[in-house]
PDB file of N, CA and C in Angstrom:
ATOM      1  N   UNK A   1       0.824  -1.201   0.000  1.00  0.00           N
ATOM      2  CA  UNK A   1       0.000   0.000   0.000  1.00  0.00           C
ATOM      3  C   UNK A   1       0.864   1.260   0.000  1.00  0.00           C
ATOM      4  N   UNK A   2       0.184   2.001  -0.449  1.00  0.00           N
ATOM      5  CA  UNK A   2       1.337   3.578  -0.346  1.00  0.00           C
ATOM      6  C   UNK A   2       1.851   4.133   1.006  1.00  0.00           C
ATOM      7  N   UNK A   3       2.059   4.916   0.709  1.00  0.00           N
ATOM      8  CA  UNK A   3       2.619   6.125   2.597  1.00  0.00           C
ATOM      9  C   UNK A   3       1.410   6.205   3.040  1.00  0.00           C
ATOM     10  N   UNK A   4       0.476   6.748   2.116  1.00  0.00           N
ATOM     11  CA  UNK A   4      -0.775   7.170   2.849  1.00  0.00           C
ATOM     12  C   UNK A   4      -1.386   6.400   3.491  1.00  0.00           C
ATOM     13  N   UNK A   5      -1.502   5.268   2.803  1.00  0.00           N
ATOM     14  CA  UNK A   5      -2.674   4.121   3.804  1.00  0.00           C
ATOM     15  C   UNK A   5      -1.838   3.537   4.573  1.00  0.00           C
ATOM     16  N   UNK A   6      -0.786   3.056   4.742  1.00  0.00           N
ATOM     17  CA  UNK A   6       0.297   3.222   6.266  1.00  0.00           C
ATOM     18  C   UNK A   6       0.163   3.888   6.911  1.00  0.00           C
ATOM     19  N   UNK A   7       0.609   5.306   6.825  1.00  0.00           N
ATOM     20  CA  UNK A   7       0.152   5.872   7.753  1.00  0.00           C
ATOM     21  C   UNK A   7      -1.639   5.772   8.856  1.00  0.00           C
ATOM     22  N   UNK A   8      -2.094   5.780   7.889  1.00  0.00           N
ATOM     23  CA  UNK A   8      -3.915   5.939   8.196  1.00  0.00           C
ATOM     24  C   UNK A   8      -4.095   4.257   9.075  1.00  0.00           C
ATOM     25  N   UNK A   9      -3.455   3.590   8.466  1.00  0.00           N
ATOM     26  CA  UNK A   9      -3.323   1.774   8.991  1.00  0.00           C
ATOM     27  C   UNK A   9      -2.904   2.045  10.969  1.00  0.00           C
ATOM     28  N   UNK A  10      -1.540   2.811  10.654  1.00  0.00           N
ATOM     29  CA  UNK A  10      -1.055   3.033  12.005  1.00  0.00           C
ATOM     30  C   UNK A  10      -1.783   3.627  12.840  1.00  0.00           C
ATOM     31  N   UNK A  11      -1.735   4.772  12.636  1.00  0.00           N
ATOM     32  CA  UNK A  11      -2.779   5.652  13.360  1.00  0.00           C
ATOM     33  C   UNK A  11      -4.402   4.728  13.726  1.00  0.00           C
ATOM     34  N   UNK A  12      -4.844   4.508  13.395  1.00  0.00           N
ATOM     35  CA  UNK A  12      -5.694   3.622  13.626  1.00  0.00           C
ATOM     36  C   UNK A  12      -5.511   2.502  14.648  1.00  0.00           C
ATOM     37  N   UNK A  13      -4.023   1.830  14.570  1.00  0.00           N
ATOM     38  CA  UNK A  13      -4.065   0.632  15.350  1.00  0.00           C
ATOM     39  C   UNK A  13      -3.856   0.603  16.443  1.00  0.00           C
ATOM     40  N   UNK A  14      -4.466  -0.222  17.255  1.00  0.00           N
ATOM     41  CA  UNK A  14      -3.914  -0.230  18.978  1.00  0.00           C
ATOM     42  C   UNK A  14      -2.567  -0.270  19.314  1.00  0.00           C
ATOM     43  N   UNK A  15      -2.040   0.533  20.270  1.00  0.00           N
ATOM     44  CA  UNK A  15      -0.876   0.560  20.833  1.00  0.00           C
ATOM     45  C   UNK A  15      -0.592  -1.118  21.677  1.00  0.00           C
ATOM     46  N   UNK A  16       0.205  -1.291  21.824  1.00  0.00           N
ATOM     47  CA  UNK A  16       0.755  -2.730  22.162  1.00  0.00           C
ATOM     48  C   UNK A  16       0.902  -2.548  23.878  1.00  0.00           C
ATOM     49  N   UNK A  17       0.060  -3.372  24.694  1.00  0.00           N
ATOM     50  CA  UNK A  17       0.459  -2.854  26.094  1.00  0.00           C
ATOM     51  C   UNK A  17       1.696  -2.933  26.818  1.00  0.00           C
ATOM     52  N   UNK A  18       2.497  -2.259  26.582  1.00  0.00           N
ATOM     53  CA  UNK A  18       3.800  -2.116  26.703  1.00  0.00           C
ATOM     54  C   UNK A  18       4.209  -0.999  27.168  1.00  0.00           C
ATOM     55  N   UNK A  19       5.693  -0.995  28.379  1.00  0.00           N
ATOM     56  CA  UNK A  19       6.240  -0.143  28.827  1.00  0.00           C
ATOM     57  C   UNK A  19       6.419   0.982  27.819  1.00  0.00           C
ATOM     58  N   UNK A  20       6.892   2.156  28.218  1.00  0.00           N
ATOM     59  CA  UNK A  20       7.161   3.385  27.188  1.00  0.00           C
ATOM     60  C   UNK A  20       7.806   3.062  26.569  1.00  0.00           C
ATOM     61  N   UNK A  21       9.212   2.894  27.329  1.00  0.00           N
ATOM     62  CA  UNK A  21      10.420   2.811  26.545  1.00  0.00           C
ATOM     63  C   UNK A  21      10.666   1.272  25.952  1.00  0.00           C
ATOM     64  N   UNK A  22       9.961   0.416  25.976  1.00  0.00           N
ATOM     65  CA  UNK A  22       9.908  -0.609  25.270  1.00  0.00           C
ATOM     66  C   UNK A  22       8.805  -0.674  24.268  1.00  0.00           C
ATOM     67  N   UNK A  23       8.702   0.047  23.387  1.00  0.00           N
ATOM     68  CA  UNK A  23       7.684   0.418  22.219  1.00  0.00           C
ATOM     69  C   UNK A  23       7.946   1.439  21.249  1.00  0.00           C
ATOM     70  N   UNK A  24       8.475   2.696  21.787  1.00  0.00           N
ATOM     71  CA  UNK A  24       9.257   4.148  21.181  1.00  0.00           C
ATOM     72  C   UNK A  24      10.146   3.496  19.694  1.00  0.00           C
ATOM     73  N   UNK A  25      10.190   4.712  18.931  1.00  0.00           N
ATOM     74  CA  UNK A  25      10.852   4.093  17.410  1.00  0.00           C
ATOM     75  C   UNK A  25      12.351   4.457  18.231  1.00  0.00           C
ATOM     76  N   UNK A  26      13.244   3.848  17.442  1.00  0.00           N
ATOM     77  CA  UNK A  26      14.624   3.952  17.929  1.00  0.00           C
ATOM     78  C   UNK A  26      15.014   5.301  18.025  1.00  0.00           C
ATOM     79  N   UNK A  27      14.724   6.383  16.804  1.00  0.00           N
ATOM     80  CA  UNK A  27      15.004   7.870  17.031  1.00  0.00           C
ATOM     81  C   UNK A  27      14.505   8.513  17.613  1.00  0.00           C
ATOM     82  N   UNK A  28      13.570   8.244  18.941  1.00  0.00           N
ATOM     83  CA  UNK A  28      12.724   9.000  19.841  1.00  0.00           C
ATOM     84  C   UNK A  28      13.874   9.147  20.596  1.00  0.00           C
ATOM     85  N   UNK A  29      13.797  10.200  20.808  1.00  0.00           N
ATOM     86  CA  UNK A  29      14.533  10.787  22.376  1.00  0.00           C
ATOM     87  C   UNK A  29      14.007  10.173  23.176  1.00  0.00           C
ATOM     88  N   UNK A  30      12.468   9.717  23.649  1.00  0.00           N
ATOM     89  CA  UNK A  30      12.586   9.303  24.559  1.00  0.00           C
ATOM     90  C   UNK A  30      12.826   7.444  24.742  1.00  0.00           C
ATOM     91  N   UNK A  31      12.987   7.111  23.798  1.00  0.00           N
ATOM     92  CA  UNK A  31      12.496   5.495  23.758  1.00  0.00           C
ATOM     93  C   UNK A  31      13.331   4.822  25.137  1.00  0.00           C
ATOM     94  N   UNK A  32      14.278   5.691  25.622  1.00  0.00           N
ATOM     95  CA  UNK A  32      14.778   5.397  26.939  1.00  0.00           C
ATOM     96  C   UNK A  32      14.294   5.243  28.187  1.00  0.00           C
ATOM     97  N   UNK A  33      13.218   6.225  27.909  1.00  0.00           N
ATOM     98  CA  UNK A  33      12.433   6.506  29.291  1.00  0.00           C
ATOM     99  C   UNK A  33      12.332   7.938  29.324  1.00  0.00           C
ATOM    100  N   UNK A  34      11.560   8.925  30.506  1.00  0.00           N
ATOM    101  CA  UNK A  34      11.800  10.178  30.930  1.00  0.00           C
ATOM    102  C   UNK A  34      12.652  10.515  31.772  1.00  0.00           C
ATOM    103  N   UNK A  35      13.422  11.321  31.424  1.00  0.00           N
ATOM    104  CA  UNK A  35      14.701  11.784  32.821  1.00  0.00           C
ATOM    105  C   UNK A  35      14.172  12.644  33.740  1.00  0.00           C
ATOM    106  N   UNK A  36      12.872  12.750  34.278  1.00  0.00           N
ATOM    107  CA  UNK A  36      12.367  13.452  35.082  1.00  0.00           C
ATOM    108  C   UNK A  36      13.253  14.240  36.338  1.00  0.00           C
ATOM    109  N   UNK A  37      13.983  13.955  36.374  1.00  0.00           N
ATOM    110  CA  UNK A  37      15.302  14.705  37.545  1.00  0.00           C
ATOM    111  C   UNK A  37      15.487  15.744  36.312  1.00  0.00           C
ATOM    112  N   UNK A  38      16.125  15.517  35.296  1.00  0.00           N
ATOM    113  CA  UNK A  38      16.694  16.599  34.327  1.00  0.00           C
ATOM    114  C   UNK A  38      15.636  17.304  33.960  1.00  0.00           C
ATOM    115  N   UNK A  39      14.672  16.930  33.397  1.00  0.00           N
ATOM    116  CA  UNK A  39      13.591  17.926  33.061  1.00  0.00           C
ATOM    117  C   UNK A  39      13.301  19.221  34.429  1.00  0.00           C
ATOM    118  N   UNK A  40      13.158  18.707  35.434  1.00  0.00           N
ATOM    119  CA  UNK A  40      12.503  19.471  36.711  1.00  0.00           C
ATOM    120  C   UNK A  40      13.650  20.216  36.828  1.00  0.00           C
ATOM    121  N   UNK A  41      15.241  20.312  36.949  1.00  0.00           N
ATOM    122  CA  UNK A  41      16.290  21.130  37.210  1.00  0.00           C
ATOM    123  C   UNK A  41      15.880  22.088  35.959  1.00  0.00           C
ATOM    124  N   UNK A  42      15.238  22.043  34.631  1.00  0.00           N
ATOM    125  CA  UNK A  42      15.282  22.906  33.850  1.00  0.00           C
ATOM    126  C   UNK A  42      13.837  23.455  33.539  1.00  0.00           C
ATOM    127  N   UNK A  43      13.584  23.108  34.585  1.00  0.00           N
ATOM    128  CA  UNK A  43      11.576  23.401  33.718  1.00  0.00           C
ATOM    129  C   UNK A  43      11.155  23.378  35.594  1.00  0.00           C
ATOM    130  N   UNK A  44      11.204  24.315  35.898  1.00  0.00           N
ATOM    131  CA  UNK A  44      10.757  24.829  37.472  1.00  0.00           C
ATOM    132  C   UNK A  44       8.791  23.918  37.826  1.00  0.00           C
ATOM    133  N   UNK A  45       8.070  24.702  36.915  1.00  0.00           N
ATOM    134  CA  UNK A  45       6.980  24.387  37.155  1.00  0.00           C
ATOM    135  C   UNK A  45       6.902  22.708  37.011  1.00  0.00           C
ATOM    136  N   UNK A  46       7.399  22.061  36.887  1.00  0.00           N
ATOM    137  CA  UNK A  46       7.633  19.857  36.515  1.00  0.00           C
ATOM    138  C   UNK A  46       8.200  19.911  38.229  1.00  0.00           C
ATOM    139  N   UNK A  47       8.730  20.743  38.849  1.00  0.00           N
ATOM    140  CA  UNK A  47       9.379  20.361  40.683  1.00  0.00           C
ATOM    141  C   UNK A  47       8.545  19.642  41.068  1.00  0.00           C
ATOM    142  N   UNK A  48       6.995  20.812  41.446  1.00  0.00           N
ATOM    143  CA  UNK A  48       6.266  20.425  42.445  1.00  0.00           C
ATOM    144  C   UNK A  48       5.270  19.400  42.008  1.00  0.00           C
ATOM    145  N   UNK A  49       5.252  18.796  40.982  1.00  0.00           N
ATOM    146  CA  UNK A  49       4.904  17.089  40.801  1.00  0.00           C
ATOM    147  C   UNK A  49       5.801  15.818  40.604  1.00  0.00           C
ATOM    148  N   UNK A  50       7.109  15.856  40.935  1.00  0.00           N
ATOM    149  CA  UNK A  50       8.137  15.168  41.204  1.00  0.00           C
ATOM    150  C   UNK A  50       7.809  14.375  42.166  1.00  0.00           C
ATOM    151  N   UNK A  51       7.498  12.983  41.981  1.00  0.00           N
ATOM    152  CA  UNK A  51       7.574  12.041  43.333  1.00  0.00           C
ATOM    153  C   UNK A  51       9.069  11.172  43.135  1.00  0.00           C
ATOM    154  N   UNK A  52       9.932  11.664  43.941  1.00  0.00           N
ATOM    155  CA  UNK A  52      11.308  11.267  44.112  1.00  0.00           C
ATOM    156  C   UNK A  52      11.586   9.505  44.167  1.00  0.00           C
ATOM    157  N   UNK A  53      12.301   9.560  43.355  1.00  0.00           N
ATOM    158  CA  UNK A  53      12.537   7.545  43.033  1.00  0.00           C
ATOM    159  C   UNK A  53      13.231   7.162  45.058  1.00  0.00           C
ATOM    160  N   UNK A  54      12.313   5.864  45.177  1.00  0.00           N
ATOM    161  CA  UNK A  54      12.401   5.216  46.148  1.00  0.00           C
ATOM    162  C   UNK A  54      13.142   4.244  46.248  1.00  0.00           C
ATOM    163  N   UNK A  55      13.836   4.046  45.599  1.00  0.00           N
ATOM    164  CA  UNK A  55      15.218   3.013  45.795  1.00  0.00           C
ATOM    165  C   UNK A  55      16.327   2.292  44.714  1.00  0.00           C
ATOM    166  N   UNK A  56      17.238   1.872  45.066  1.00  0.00           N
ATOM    167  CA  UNK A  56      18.406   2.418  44.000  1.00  0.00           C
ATOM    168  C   UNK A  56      18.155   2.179  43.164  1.00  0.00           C
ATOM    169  N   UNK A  57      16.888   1.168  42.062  1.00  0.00           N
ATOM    170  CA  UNK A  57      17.163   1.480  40.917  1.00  0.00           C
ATOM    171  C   UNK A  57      15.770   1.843  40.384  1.00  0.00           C
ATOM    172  N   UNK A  58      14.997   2.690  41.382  1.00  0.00           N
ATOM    173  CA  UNK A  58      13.926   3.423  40.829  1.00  0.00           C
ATOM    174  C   UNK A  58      14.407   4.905  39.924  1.00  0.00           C
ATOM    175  N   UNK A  59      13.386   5.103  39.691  1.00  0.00           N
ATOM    176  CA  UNK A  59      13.781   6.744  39.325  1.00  0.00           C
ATOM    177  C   UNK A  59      11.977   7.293  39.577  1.00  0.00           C
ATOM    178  N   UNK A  60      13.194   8.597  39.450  1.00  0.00           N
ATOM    179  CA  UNK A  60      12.047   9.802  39.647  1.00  0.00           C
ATOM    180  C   UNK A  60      10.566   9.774  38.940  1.00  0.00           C
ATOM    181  N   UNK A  61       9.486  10.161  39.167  1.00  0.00           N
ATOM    182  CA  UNK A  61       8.295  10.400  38.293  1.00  0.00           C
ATOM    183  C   UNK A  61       7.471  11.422  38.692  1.00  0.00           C
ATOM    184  N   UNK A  62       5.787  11.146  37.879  1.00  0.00           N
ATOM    185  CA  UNK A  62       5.259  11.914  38.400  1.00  0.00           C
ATOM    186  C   UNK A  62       3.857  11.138  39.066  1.00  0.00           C
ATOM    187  N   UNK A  63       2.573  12.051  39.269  1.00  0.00           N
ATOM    188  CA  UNK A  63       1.739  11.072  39.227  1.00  0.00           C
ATOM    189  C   UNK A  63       0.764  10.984  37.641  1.00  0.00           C
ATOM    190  N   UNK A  64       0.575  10.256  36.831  1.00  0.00           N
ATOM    191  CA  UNK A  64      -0.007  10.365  35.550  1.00  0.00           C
ATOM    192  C   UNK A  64      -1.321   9.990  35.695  1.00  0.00           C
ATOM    193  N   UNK A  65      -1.858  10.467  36.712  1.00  0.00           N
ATOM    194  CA  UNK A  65      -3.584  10.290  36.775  1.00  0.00           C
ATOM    195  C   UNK A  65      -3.582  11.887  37.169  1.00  0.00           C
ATOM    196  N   UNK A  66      -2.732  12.776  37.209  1.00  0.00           N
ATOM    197  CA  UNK A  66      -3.135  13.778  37.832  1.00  0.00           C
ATOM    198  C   UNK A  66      -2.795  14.386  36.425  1.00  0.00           C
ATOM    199  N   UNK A  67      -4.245  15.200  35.608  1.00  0.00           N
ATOM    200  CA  UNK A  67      -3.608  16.124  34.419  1.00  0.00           C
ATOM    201  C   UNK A  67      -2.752  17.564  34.874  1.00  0.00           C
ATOM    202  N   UNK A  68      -2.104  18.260  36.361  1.00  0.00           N
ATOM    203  CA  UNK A  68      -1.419  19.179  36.189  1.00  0.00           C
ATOM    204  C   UNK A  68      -0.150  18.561  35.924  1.00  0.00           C
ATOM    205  N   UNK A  69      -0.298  17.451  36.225  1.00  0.00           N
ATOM    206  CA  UNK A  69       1.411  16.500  36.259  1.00  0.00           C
ATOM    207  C   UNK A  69       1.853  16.170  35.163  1.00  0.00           C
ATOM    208  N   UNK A  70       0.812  15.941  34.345  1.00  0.00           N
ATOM    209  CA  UNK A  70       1.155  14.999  32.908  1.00  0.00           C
ATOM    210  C   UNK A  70       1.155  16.622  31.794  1.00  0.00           C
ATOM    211  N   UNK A  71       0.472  18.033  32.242  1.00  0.00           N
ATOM    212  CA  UNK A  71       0.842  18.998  31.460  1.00  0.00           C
ATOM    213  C   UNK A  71       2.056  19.733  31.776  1.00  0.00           C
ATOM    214  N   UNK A  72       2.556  19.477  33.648  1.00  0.00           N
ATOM    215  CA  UNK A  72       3.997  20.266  33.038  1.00  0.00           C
ATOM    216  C   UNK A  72       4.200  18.983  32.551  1.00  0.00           C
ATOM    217  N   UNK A  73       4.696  18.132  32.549  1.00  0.00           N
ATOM    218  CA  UNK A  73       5.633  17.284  32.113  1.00  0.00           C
ATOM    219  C   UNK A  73       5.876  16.905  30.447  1.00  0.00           C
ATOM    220  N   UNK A  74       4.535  17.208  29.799  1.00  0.00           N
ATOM    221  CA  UNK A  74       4.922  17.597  28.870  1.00  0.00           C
ATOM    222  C   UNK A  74       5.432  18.857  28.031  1.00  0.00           C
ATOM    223  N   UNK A  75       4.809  19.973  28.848  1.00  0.00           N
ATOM    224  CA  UNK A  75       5.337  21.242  28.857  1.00  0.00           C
ATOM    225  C   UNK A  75       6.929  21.372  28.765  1.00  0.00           C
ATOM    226  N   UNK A  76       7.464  20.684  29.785  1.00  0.00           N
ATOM    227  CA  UNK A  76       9.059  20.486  30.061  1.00  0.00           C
ATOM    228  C   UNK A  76       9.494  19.474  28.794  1.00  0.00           C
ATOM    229  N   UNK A  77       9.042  18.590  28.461  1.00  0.00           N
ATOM    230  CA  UNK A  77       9.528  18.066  27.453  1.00  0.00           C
ATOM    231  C   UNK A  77       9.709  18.953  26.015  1.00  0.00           C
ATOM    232  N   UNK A  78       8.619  19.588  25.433  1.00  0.00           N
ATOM    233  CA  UNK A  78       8.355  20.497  25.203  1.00  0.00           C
ATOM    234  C   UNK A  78       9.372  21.923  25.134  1.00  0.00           C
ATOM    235  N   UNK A  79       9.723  22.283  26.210  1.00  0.00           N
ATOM    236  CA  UNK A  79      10.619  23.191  26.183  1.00  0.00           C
ATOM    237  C   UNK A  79      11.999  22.913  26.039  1.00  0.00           C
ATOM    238  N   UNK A  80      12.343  21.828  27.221  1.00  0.00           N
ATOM    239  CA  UNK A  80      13.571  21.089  27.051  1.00  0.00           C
ATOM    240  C   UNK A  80      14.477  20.410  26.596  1.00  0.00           C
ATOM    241  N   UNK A  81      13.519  19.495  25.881  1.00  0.00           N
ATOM    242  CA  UNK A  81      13.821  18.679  24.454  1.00  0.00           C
ATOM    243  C   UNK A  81      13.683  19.057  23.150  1.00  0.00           C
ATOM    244  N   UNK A  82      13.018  20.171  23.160  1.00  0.00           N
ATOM    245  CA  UNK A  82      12.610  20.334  21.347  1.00  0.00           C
ATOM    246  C   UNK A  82      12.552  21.991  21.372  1.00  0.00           C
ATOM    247  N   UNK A  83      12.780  22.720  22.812  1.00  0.00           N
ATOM    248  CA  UNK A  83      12.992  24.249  22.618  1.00  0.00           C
ATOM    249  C   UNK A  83      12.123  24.760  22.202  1.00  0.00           C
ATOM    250  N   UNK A  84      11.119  24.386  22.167  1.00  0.00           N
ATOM    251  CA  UNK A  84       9.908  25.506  22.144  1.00  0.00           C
ATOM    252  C   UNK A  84       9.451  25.838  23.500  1.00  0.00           C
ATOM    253  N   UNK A  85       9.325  27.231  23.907  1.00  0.00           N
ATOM    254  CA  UNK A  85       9.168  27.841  24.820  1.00  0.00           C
ATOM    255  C   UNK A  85       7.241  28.208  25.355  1.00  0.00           C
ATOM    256  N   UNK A  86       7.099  28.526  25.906  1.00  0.00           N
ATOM    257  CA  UNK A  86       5.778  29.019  26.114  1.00  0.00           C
ATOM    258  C   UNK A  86       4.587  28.132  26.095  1.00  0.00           C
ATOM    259  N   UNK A  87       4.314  26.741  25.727  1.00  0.00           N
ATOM    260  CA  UNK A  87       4.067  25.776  24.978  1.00  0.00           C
ATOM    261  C   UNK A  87       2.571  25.865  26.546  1.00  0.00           C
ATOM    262  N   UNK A  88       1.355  25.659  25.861  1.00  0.00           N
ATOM    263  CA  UNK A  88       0.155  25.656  26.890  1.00  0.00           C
ATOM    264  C   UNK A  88      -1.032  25.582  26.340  1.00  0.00           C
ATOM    265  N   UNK A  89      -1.717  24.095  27.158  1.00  0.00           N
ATOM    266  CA  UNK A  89      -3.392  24.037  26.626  1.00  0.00           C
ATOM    267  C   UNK A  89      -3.967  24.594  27.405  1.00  0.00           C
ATOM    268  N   UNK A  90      -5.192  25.154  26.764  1.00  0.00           N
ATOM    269  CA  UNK A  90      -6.241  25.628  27.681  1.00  0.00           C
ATOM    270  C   UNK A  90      -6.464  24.818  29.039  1.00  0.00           C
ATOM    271  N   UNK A  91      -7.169  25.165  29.684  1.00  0.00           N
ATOM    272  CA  UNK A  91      -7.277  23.964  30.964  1.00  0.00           C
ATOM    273  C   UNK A  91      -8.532  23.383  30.438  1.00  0.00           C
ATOM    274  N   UNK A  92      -8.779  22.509  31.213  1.00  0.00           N
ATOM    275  CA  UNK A  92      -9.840  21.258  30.443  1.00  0.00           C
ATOM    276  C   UNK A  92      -9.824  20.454  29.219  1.00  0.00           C
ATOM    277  N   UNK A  93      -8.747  21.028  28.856  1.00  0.00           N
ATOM    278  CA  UNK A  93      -8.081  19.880  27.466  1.00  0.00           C
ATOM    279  C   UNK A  93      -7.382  19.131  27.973  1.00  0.00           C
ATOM    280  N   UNK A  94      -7.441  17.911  26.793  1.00  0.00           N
ATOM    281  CA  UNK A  94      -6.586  16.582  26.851  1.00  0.00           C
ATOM    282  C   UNK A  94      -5.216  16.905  26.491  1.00  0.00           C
ATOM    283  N   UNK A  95      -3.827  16.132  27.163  1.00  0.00           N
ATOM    284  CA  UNK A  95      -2.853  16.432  26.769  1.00  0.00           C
ATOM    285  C   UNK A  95      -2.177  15.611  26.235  1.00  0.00           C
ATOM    286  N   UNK A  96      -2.315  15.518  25.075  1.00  0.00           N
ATOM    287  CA  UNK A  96      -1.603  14.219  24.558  1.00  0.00           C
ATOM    288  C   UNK A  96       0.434  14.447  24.706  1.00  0.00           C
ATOM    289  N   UNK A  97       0.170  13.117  24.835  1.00  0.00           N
ATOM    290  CA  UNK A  97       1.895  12.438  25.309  1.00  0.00           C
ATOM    291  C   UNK A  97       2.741  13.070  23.830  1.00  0.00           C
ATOM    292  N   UNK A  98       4.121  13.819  24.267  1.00  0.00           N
ATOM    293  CA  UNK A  98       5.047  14.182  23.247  1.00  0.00           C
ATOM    294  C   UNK A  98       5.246  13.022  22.718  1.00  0.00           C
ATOM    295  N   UNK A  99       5.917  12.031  23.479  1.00  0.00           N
ATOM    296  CA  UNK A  99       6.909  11.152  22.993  1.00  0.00           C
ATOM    297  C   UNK A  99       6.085  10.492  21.762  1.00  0.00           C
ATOM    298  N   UNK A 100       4.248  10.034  22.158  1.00  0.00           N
ATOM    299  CA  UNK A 100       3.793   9.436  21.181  1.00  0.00           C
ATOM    300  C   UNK A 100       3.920  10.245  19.665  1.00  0.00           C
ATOM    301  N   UNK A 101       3.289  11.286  20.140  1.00  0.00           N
ATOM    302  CA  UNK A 101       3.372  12.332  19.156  1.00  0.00           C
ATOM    303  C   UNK A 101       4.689  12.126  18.294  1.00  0.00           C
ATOM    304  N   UNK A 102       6.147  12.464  18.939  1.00  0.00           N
ATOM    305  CA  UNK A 102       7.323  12.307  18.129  1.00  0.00           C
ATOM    306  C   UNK A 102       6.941  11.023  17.280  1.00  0.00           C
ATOM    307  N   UNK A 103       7.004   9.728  18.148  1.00  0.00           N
ATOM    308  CA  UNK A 103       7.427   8.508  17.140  1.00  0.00           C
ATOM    309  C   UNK A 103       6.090   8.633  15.877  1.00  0.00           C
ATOM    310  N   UNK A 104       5.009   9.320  15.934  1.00  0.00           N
ATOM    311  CA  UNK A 104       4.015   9.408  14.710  1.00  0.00           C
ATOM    312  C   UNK A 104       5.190   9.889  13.456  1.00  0.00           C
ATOM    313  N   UNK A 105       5.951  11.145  14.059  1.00  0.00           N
ATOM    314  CA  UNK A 105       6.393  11.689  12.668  1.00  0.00           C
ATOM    315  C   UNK A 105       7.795  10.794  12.559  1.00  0.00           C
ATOM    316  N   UNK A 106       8.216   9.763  13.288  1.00  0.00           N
ATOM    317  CA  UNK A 106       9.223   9.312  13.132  1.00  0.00           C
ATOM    318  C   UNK A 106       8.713   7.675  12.061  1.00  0.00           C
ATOM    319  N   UNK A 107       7.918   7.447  12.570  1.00  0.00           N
ATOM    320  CA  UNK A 107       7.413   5.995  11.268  1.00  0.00           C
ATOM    321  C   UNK A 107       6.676   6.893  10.076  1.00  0.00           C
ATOM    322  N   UNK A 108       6.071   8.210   9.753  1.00  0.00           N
ATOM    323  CA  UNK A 108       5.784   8.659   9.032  1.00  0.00           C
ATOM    324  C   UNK A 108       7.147   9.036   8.072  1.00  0.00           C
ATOM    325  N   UNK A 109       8.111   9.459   9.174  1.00  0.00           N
ATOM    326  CA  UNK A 109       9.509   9.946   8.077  1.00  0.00           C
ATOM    327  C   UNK A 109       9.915   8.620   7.576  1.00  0.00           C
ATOM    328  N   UNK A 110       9.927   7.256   8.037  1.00  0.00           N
ATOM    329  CA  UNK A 110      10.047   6.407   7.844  1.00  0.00           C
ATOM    330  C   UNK A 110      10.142   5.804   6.675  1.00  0.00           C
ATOM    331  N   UNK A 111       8.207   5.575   6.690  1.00  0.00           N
ATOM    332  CA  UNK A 111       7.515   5.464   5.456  1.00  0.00           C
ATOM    333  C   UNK A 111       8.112   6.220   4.057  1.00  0.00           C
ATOM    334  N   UNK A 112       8.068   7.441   4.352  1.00  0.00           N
ATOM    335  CA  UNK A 112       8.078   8.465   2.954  1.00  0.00           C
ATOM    336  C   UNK A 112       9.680   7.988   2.169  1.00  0.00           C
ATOM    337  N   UNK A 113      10.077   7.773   3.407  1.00  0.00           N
ATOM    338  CA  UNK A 113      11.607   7.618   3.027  1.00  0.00           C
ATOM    339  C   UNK A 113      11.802   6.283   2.400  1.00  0.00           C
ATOM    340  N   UNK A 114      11.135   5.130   2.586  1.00  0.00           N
ATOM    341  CA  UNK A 114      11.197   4.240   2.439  1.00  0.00           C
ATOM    342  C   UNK A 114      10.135   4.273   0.483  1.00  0.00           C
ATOM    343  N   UNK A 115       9.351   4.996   0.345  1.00  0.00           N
ATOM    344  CA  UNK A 115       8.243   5.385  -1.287  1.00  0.00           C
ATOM    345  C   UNK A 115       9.402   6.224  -1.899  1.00  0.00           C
ATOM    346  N   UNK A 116      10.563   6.516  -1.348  1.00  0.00           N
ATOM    347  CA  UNK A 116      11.796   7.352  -1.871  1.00  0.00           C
ATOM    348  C   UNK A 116      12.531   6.653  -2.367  1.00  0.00           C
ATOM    349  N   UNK A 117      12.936   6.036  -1.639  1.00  0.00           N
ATOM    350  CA  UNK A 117      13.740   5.217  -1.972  1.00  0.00           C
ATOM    351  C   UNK A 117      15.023   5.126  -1.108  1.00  0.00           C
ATOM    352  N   UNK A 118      15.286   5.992  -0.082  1.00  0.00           N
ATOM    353  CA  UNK A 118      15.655   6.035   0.973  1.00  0.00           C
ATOM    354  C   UNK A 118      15.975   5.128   1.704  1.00  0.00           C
TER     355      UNK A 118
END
């Protein structure tokens, strides 16, 4: 099928119930995980939803049932990772996840590249 109906195929299909970082396309920044310590040293408003990792090989998070937590945190991603500044939904909107967002245009660059010949 072409780019187009790939794409439209994907978008459509269920996500695989799987950890973050075990699902992310390889060129996601995040397919590692979130560095939530680094984000919060650079993105003030991500502090005060920081629940501090509980033992040596936890790490930091937030809570992701709470939407002020999951908007800085993408806010900080947002600013931190990709430098756009100012970045804000209205309140009562949904905030969809960067990282998903990235890997869309990363199997989309994929695709095109691949009808290229790339």
């Amino acid at each position: 099928p072409s780019a187009t109906i790939r794409v439209i195929l994907l978008l459509l299909s269920p996500l695989p119930a799987a950890p973050l970082a075990g699902r992310l396309h390889a060129r996601n920044r995040h397919a590692a995980g979130y560095d939530i310590e680094r984000l919060a040293r650079s993105f003030p408003s991500l502090r005060e939803h920081v629940i501090p990792a509980s033992g040596p090989r936890a790490r930091a998070t937030i809570d992701f049932a709470r939407p002020g937590a999951v908007g800085a945190l993408n806010a900080a991603l947002i600013a931190v990772d990709y430098g756009i500044r100012g970045f804000a939904l209205p309140d009562g909107r949904l905030c969809p996840a960067v990282p998903g967002r990235a890997d869309y245009l990363h199997v989309i660059a994929d695709l095109l590249a691949a009808d290229n010949g790339d």
